[in-house]
PDB file of N, CA and C in Angstrom:
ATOM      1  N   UNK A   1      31.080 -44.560 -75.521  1.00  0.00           N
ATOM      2  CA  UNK A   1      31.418 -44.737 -76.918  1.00  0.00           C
ATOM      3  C   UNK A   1      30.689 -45.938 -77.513  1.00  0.00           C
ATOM      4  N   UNK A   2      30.562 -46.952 -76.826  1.00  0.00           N
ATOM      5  CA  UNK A   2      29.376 -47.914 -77.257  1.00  0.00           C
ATOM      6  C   UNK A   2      27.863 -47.648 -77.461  1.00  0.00           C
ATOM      7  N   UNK A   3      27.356 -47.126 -76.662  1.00  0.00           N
ATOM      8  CA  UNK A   3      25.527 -46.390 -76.995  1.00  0.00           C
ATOM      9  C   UNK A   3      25.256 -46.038 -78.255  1.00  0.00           C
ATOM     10  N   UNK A   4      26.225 -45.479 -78.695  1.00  0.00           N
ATOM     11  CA  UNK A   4      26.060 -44.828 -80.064  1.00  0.00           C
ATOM     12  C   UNK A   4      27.523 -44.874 -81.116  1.00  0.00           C
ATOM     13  N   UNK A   5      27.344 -45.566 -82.474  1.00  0.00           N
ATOM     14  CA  UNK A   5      28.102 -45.049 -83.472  1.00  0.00           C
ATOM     15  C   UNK A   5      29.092 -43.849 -83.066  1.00  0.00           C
ATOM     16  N   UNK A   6      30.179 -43.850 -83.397  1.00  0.00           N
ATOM     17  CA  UNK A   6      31.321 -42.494 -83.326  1.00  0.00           C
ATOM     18  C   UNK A   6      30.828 -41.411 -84.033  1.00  0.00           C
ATOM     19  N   UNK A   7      30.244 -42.023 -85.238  1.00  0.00           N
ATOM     20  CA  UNK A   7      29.864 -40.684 -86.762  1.00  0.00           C
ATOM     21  C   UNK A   7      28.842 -39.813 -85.737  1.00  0.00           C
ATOM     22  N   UNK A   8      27.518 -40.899 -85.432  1.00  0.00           N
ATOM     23  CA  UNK A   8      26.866 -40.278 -84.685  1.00  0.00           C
ATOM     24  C   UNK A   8      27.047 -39.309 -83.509  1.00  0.00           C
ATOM     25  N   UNK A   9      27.950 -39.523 -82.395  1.00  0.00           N
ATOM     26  CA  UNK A   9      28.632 -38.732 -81.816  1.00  0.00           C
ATOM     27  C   UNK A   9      29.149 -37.724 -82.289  1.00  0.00           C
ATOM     28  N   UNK A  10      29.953 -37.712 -83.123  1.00  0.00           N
ATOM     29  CA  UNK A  10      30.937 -36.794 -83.486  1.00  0.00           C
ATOM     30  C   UNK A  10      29.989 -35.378 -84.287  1.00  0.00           C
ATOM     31  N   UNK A  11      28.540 -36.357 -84.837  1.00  0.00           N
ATOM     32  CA  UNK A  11      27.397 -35.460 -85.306  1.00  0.00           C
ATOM     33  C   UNK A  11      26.615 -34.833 -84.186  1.00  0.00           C
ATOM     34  N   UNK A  12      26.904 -34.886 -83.102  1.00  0.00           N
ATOM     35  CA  UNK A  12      25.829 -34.225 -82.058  1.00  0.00           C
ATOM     36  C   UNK A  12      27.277 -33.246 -81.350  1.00  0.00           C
ATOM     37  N   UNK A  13      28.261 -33.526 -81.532  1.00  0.00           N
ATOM     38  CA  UNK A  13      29.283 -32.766 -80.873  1.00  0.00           C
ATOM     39  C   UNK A  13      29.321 -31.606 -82.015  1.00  0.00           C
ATOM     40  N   UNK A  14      28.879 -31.522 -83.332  1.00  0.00           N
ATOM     41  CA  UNK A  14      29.208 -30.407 -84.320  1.00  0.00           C
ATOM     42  C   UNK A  14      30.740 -30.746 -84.694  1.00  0.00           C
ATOM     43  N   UNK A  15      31.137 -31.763 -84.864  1.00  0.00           N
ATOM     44  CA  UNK A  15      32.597 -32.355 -85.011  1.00  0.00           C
ATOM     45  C   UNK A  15      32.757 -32.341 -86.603  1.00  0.00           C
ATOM     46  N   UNK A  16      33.297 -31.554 -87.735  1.00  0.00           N
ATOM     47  CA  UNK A  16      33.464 -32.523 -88.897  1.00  0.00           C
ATOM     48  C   UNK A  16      34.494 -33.627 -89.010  1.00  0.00           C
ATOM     49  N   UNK A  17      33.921 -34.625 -89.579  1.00  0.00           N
ATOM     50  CA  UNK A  17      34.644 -35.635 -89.905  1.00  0.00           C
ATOM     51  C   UNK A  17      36.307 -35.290 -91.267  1.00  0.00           C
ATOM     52  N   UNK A  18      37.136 -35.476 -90.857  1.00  0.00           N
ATOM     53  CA  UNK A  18      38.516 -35.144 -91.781  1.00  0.00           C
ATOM     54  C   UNK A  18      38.915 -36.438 -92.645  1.00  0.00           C
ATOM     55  N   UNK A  19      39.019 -36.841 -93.849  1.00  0.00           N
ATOM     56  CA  UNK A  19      39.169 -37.613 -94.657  1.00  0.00           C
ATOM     57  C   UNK A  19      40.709 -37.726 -94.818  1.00  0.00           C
ATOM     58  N   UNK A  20      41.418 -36.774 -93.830  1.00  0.00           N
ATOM     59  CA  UNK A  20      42.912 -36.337 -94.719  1.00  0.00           C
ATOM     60  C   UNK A  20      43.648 -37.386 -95.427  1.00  0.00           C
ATOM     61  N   UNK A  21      44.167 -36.960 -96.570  1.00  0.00           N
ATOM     62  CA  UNK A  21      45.263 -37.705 -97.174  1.00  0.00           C
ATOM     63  C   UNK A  21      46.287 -37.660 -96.994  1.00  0.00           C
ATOM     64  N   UNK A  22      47.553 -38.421 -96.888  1.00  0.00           N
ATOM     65  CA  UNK A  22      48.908 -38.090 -97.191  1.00  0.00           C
ATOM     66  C   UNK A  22      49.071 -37.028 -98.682  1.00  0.00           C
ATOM     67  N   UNK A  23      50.073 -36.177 -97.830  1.00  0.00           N
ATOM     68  CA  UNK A  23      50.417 -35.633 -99.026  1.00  0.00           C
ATOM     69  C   UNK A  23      49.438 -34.254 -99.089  1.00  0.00           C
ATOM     70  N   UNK A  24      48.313 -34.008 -98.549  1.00  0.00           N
ATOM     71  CA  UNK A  24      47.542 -33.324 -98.384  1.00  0.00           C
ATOM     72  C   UNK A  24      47.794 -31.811 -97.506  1.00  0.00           C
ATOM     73  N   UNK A  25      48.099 -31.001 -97.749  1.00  0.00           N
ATOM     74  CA  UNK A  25      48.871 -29.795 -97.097  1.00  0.00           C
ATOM     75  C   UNK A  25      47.353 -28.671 -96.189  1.00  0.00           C
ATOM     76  N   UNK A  26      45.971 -29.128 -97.036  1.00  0.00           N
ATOM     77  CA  UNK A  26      45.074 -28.049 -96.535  1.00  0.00           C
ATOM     78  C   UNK A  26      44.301 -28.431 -94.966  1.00  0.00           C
ATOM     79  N   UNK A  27      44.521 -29.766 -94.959  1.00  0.00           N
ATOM     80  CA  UNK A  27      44.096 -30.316 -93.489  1.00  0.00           C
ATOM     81  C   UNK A  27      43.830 -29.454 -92.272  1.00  0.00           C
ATOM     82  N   UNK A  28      45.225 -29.431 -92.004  1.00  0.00           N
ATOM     83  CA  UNK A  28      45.440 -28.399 -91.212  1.00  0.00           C
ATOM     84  C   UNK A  28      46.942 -27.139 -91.371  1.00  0.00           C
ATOM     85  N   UNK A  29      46.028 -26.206 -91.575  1.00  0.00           N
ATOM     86  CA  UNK A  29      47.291 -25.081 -91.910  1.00  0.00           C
ATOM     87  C   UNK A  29      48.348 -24.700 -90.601  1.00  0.00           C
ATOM     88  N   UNK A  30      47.605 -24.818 -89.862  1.00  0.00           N
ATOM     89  CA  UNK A  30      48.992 -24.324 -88.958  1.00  0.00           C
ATOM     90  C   UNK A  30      49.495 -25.277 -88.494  1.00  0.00           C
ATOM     91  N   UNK A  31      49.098 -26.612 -88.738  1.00  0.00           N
ATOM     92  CA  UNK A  31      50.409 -27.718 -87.941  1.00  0.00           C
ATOM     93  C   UNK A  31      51.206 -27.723 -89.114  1.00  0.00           C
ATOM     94  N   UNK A  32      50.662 -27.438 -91.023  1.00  0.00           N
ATOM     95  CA  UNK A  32      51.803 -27.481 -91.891  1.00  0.00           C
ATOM     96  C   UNK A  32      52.403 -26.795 -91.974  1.00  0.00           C
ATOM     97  N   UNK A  33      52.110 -25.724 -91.134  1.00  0.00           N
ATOM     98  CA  UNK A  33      52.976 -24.217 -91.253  1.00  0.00           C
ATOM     99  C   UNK A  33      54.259 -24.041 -90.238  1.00  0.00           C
ATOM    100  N   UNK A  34      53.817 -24.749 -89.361  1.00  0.00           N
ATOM    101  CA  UNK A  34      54.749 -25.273 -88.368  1.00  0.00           C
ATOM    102  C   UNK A  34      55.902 -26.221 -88.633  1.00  0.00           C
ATOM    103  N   UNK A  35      55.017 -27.276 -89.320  1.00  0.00           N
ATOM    104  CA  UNK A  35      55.911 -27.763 -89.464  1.00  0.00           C
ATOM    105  C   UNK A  35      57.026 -27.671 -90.973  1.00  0.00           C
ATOM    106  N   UNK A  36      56.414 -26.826 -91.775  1.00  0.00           N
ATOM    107  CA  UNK A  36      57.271 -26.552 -92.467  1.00  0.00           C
ATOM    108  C   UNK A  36      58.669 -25.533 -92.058  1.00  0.00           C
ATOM    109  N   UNK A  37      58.220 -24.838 -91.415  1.00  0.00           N
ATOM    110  CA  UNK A  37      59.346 -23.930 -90.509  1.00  0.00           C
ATOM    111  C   UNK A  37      60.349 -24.978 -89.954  1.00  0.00           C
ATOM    112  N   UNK A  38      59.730 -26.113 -89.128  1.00  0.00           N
ATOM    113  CA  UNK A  38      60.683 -27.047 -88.733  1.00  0.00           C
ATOM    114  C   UNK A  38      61.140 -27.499 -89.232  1.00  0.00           C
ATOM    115  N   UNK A  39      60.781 -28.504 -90.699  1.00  0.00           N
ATOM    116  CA  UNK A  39      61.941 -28.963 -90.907  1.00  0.00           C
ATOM    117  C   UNK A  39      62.525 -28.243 -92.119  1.00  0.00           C
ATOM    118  N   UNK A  40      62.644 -26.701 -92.282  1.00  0.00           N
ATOM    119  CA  UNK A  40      63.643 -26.298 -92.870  1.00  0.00           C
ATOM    120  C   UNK A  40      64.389 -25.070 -91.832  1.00  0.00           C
ATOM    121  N   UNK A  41      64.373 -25.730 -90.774  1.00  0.00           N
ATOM    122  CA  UNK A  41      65.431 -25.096 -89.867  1.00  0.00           C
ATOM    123  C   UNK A  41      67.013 -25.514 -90.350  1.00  0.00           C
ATOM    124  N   UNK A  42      68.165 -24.879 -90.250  1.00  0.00           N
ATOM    125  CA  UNK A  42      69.621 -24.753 -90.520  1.00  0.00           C
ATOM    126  C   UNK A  42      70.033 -26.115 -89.608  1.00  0.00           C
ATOM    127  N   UNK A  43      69.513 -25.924 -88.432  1.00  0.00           N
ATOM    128  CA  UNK A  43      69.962 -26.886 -87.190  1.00  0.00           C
ATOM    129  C   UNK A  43      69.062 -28.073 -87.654  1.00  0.00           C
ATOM    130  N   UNK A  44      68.520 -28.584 -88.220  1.00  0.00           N
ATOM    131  CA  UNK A  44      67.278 -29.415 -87.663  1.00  0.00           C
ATOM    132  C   UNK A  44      68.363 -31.029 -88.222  1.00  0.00           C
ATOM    133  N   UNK A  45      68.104 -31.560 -86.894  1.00  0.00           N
ATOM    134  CA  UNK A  45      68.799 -32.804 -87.197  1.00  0.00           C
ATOM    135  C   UNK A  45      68.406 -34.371 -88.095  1.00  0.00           C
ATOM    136  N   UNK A  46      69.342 -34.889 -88.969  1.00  0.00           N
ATOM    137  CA  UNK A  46      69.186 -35.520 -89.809  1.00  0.00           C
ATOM    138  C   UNK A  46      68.108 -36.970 -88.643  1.00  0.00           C
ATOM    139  N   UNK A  47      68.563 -36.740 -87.968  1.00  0.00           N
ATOM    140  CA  UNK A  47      67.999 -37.809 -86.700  1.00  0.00           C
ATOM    141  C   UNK A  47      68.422 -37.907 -85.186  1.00  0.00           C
ATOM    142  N   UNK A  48      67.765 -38.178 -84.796  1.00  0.00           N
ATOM    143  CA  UNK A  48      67.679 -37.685 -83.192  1.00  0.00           C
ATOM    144  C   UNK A  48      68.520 -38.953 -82.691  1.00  0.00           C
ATOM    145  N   UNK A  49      69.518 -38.639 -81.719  1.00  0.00           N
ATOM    146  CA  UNK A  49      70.140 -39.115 -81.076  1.00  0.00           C
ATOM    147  C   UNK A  49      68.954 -39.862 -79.865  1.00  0.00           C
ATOM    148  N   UNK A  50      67.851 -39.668 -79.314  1.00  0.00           N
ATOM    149  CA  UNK A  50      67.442 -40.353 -78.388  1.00  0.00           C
ATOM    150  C   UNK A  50      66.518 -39.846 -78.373  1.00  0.00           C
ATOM    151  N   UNK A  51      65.241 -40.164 -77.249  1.00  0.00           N
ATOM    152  CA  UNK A  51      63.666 -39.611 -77.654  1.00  0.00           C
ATOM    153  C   UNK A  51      64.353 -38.159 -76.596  1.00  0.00           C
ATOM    154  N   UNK A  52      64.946 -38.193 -75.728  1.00  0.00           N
ATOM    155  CA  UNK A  52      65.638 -37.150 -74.943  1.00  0.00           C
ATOM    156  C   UNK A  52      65.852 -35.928 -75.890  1.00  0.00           C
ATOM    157  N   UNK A  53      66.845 -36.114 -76.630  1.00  0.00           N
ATOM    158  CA  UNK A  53      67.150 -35.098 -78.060  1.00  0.00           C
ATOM    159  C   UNK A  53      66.357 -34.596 -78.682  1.00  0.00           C
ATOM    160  N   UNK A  54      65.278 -35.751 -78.494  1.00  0.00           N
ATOM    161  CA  UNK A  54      63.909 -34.956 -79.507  1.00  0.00           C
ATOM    162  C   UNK A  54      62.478 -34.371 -78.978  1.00  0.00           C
ATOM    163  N   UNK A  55      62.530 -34.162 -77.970  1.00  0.00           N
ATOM    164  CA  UNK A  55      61.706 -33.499 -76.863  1.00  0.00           C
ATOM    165  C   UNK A  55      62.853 -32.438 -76.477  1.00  0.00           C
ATOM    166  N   UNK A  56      64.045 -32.230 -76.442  1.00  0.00           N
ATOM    167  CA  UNK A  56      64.668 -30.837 -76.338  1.00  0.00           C
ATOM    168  C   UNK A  56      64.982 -30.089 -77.278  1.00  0.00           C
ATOM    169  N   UNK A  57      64.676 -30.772 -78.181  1.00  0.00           N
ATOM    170  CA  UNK A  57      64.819 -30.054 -79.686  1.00  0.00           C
ATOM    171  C   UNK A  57      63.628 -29.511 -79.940  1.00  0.00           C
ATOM    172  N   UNK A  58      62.545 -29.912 -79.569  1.00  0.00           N
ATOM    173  CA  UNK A  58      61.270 -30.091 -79.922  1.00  0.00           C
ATOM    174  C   UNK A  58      60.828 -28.693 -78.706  1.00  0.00           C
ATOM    175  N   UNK A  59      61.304 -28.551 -77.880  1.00  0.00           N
ATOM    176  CA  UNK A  59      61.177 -27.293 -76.695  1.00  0.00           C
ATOM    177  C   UNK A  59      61.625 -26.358 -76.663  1.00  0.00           C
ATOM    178  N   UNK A  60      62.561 -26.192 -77.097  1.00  0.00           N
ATOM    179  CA  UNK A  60      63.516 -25.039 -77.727  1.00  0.00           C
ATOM    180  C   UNK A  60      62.498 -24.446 -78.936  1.00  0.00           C
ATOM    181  N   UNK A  61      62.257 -25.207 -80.023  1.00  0.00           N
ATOM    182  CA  UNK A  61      61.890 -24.920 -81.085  1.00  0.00           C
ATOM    183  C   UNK A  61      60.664 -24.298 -81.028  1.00  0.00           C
ATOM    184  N   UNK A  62      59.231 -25.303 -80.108  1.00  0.00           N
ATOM    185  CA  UNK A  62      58.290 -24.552 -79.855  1.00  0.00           C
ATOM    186  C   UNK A  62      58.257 -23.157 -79.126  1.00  0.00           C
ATOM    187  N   UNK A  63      59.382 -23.061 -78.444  1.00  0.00           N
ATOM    188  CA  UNK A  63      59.975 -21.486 -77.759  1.00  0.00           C
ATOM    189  C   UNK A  63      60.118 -20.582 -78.284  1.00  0.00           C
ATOM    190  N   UNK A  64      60.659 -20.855 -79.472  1.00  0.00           N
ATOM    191  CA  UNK A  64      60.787 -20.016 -80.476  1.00  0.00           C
ATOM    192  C   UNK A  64      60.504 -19.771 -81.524  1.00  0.00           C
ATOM    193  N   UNK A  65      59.550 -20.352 -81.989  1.00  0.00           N
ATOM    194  CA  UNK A  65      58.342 -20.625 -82.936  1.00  0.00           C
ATOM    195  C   UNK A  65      57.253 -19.629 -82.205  1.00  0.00           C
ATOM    196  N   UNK A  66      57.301 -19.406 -81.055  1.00  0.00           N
ATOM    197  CA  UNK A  66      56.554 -18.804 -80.622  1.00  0.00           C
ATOM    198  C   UNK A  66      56.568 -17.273 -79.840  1.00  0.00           C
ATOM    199  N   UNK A  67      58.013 -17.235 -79.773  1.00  0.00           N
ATOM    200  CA  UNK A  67      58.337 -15.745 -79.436  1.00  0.00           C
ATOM    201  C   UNK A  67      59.458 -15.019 -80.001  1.00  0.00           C
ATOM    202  N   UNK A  68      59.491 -15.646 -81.136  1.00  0.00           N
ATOM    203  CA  UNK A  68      61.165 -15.321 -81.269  1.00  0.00           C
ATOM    204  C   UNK A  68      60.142 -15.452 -83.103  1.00  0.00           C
ATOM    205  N   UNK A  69      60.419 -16.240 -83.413  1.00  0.00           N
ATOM    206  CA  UNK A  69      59.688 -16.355 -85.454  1.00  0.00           C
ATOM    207  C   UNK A  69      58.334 -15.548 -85.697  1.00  0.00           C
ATOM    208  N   UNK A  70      58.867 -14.570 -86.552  1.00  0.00           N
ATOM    209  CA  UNK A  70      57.801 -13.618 -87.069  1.00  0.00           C
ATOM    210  C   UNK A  70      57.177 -14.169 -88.369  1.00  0.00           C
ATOM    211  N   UNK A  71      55.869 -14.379 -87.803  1.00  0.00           N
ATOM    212  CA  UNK A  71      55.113 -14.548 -89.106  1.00  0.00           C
ATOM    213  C   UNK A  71      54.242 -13.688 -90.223  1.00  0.00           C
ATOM    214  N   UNK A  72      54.259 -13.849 -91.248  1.00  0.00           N
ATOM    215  CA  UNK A  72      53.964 -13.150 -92.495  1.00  0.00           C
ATOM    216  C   UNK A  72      52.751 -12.959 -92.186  1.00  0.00           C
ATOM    217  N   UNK A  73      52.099 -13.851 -91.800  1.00  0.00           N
ATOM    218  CA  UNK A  73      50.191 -14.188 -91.658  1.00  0.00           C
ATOM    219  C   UNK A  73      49.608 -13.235 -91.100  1.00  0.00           C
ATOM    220  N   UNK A  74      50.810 -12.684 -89.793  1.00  0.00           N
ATOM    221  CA  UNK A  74      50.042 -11.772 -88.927  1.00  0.00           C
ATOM    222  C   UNK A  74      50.764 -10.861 -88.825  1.00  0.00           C
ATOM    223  N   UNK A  75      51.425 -10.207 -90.035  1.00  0.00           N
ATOM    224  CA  UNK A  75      51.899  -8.819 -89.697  1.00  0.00           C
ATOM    225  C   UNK A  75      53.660  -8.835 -89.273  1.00  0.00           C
ATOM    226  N   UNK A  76      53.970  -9.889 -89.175  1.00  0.00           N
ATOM    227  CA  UNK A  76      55.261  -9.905 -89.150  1.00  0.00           C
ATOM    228  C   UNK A  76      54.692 -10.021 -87.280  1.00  0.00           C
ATOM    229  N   UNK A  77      54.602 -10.269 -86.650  1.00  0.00           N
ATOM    230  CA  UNK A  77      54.085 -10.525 -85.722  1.00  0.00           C
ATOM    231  C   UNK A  77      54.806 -11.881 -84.956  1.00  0.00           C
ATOM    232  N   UNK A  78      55.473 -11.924 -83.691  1.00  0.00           N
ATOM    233  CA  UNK A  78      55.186 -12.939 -82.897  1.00  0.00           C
ATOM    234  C   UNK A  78      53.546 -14.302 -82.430  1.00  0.00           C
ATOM    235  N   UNK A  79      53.568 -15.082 -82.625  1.00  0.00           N
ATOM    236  CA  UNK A  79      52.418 -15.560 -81.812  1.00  0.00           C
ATOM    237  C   UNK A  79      51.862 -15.435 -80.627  1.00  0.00           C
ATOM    238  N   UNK A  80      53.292 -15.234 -79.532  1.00  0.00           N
ATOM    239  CA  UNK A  80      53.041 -14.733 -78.236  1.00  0.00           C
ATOM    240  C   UNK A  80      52.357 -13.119 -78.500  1.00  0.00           C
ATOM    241  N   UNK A  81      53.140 -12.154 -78.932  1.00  0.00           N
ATOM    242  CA  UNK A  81      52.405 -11.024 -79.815  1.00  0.00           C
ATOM    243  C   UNK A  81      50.788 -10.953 -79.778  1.00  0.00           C
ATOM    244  N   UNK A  82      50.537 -11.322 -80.698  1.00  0.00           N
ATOM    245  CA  UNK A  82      49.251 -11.732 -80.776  1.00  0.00           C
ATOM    246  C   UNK A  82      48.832 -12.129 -79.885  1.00  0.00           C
ATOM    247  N   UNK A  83      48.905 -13.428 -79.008  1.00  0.00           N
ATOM    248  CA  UNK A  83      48.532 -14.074 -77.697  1.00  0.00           C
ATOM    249  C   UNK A  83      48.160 -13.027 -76.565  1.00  0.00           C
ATOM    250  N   UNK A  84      48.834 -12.162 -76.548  1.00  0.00           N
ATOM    251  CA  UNK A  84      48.823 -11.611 -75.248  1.00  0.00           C
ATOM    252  C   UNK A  84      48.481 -10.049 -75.894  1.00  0.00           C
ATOM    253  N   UNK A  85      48.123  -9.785 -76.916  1.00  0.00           N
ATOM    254  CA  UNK A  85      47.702  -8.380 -77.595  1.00  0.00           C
ATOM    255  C   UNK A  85      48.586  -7.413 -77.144  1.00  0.00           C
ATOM    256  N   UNK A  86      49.578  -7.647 -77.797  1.00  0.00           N
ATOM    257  CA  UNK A  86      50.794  -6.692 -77.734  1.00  0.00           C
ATOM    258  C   UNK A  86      50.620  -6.405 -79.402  1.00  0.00           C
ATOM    259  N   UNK A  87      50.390  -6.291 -80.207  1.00  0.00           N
ATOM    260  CA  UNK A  87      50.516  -6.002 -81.937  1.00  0.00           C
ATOM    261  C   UNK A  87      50.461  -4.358 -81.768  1.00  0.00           C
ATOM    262  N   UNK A  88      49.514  -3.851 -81.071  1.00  0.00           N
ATOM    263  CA  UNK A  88      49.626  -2.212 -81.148  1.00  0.00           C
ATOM    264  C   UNK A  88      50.371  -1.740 -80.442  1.00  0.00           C
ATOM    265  N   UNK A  89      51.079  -2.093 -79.900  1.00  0.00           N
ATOM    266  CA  UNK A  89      52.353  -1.412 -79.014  1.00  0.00           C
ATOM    267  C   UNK A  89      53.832  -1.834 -80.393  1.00  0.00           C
ATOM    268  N   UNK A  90      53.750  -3.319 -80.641  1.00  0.00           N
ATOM    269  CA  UNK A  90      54.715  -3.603 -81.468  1.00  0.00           C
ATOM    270  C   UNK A  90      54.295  -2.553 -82.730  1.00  0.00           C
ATOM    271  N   UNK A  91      52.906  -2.538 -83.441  1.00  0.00           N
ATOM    272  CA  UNK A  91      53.248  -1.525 -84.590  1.00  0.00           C
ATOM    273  C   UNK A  91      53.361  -0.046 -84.445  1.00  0.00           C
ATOM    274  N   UNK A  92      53.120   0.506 -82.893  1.00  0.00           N
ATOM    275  CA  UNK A  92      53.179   1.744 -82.905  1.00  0.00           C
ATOM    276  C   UNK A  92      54.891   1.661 -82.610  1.00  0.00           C
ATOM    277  N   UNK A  93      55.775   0.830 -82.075  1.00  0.00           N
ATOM    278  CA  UNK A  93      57.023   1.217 -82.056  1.00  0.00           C
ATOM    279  C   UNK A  93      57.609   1.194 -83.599  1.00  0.00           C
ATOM    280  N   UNK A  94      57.057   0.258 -84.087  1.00  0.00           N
ATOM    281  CA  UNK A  94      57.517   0.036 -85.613  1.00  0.00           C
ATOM    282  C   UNK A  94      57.238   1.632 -86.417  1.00  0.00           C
ATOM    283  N   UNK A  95      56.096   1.551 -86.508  1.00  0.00           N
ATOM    284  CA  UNK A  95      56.237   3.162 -87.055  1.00  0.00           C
ATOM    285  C   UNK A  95      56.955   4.355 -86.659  1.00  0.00           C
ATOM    286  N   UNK A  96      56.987   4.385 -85.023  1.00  0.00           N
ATOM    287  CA  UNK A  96      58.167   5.499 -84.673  1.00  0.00           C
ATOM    288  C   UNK A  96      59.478   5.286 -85.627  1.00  0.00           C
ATOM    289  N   UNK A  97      59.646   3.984 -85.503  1.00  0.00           N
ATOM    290  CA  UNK A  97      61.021   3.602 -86.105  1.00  0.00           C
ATOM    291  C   UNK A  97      61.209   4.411 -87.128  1.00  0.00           C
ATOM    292  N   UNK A  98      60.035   3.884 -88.463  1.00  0.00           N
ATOM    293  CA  UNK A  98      59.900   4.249 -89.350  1.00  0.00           C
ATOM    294  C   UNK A  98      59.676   5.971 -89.946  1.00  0.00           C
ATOM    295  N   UNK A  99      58.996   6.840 -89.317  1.00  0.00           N
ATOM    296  CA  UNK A  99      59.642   8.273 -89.054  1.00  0.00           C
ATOM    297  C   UNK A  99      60.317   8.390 -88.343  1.00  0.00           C
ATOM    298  N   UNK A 100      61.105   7.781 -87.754  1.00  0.00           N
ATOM    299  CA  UNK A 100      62.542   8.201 -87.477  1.00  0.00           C
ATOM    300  C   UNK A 100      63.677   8.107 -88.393  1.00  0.00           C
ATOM    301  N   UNK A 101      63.094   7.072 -89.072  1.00  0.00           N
ATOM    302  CA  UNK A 101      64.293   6.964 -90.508  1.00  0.00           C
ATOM    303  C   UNK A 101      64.231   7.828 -91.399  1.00  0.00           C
TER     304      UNK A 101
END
């Protein structure tokens, strides 16, 4: 990290440089997307009883943020879903459903 400037580095890695602001929502979309889900969870606590509380809160949540919360983005879709290319099995059951109704 000394040989060379960071900018410079970060220019031979193909890195862009992020200016983000507070307050700034386009940064990054899926950590705001995330975290908007989080903190308008029903449960989500006014403050954590201990860093303990908030690493099991925080594990649970990514659990189910990820196999359990259907997102709009992808079809109503799990992430695990997607992850593991299950979407055409999930929309071909969905449509049975759907002529079945």
């Amino acid at each position: 990290m000394t040989s060379k400037p960071v900018t410079a580095l970060l220019s031979d890695l193909d890195v862009v440089k992020s200016h983000s602001r507070p307050k700034v929502s386009h940064d990054n979309l899926y950590s705001e997307a995330a975290f908007k889900t989080l903190k308008y969870l029903a449960d989500f606590p006014e403050r954590f009883g201990s860093l303990q509380h908030g690493r099991a809160f925080m594990a649970e949540f990514v659990e189910a943020y990820n196999h359990e919360h259907r997102h709009a983005g992808i079809g109503f879709h799990t992430l695990a879903a997607v992850h593991f290319g299950l979407t055409t099995e999930v929309d071909h059951v969905r449509h049975q459903a759907m002529c079945a109704a």
